[in-house]
Protein backbone atom coordinates (compact mmCIF):
# COMPACT_ATOMS: atom_id res chain seq x y z
CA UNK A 1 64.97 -16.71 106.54
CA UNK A 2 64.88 -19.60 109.12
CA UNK A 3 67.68 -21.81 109.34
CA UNK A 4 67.30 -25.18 108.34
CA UNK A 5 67.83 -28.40 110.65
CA UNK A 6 69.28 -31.65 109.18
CA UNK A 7 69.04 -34.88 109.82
CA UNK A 8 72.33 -37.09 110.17
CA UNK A 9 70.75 -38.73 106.70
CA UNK A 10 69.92 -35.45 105.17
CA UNK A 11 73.27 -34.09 106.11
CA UNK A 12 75.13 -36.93 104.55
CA UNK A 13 73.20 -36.22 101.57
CA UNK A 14 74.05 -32.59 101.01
CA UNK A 15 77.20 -33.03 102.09
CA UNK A 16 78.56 -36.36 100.54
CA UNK A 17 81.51 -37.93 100.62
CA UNK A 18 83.75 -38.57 97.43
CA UNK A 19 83.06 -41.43 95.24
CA UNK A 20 79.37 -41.46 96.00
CA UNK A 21 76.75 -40.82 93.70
CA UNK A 22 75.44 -37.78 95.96
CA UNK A 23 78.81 -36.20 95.30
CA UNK A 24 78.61 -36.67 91.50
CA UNK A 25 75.40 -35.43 91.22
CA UNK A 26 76.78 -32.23 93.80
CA UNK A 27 79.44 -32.24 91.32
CA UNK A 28 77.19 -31.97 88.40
CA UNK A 29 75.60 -28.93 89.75
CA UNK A 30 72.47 -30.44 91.53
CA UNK A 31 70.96 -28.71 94.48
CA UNK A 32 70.64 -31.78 96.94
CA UNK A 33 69.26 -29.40 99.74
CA UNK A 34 66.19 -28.94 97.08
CA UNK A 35 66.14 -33.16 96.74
CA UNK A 36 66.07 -33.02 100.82
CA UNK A 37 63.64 -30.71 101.04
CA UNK A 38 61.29 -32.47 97.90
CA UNK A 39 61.81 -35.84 100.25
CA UNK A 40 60.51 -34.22 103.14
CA UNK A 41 56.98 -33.51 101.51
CA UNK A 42 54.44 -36.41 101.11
CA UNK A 43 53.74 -37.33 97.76
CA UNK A 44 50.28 -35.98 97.00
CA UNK A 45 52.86 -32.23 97.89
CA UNK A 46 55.52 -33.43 94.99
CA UNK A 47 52.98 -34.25 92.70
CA UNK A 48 50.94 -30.77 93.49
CA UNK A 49 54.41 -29.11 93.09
CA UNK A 50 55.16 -30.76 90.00
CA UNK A 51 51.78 -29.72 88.23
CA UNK A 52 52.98 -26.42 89.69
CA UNK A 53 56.26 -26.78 87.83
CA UNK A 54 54.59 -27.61 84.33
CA UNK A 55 52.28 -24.59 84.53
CA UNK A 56 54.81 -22.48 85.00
CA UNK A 57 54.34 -21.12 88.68
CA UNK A 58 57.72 -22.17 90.49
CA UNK A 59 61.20 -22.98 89.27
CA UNK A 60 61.90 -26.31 88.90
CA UNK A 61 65.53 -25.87 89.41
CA UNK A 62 66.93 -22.58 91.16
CA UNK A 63 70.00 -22.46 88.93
CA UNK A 64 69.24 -22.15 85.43
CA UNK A 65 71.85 -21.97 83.13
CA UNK A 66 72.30 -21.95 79.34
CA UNK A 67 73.30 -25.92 78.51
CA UNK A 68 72.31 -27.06 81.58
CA UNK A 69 71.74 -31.25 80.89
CA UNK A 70 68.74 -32.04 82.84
CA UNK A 71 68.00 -34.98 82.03
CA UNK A 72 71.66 -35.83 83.42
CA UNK A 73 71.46 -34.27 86.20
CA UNK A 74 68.01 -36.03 87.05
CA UNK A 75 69.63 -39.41 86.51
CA UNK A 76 72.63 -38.22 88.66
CA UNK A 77 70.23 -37.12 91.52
CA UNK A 78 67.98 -40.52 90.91
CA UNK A 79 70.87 -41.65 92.04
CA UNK A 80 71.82 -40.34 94.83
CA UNK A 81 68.29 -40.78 96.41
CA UNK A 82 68.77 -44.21 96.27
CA UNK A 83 72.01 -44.23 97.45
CA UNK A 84 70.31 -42.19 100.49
CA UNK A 85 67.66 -44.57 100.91
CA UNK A 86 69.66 -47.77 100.99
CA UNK A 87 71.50 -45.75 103.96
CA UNK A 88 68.04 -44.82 105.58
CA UNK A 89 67.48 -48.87 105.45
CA UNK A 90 70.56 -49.81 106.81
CA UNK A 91 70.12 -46.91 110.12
CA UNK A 92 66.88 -48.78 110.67
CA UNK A 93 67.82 -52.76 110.63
């Protein structure tokens, strides 16, 4: 398995710091290296992967659990990408 390379960004996503809404969604049990590496692909790839999804040929999330409140946790990562990408605007003013 090849090791993955971060961006300052990225990093600050996956590993947030308290209060922010990357950490609650962390908290909630969202994988925000899978929201990094959905943000990396263009989005004719997220859409292809979503139609992927809903036919039933990958995961959508790697931890599936009994309970689990999506739609929650998609708010909760909603969220945090927007959190990321007000930092992302801010690096480049």
């Amino acid at each position: 398995m090849d090791k993955v390379e971060y961006t300052e960004a990225e990093r600050w996503l996956i590993e947030p710091q308290p209060g922010t809404a990357a950490a609650r969604a962390r908290d909630f049990g969202v994988d925000l290296s899978e929201t990094v590496q959905n943000l990396r692909l263009s989005p004719t790839e997220r859409v292809k992967k979503l139609d992927e999804w809903q036919v039933g040929n990958i995961p959508f999330y790697s931890d599936v659990r009994a309970g689990f409140d999506f739609e929650t946790a998609m708010l909760l990562e909603l969220e945090a990408i927007l959190e990321y990408q007000k930092l992302i605007a801010k690096g480049q003013e």
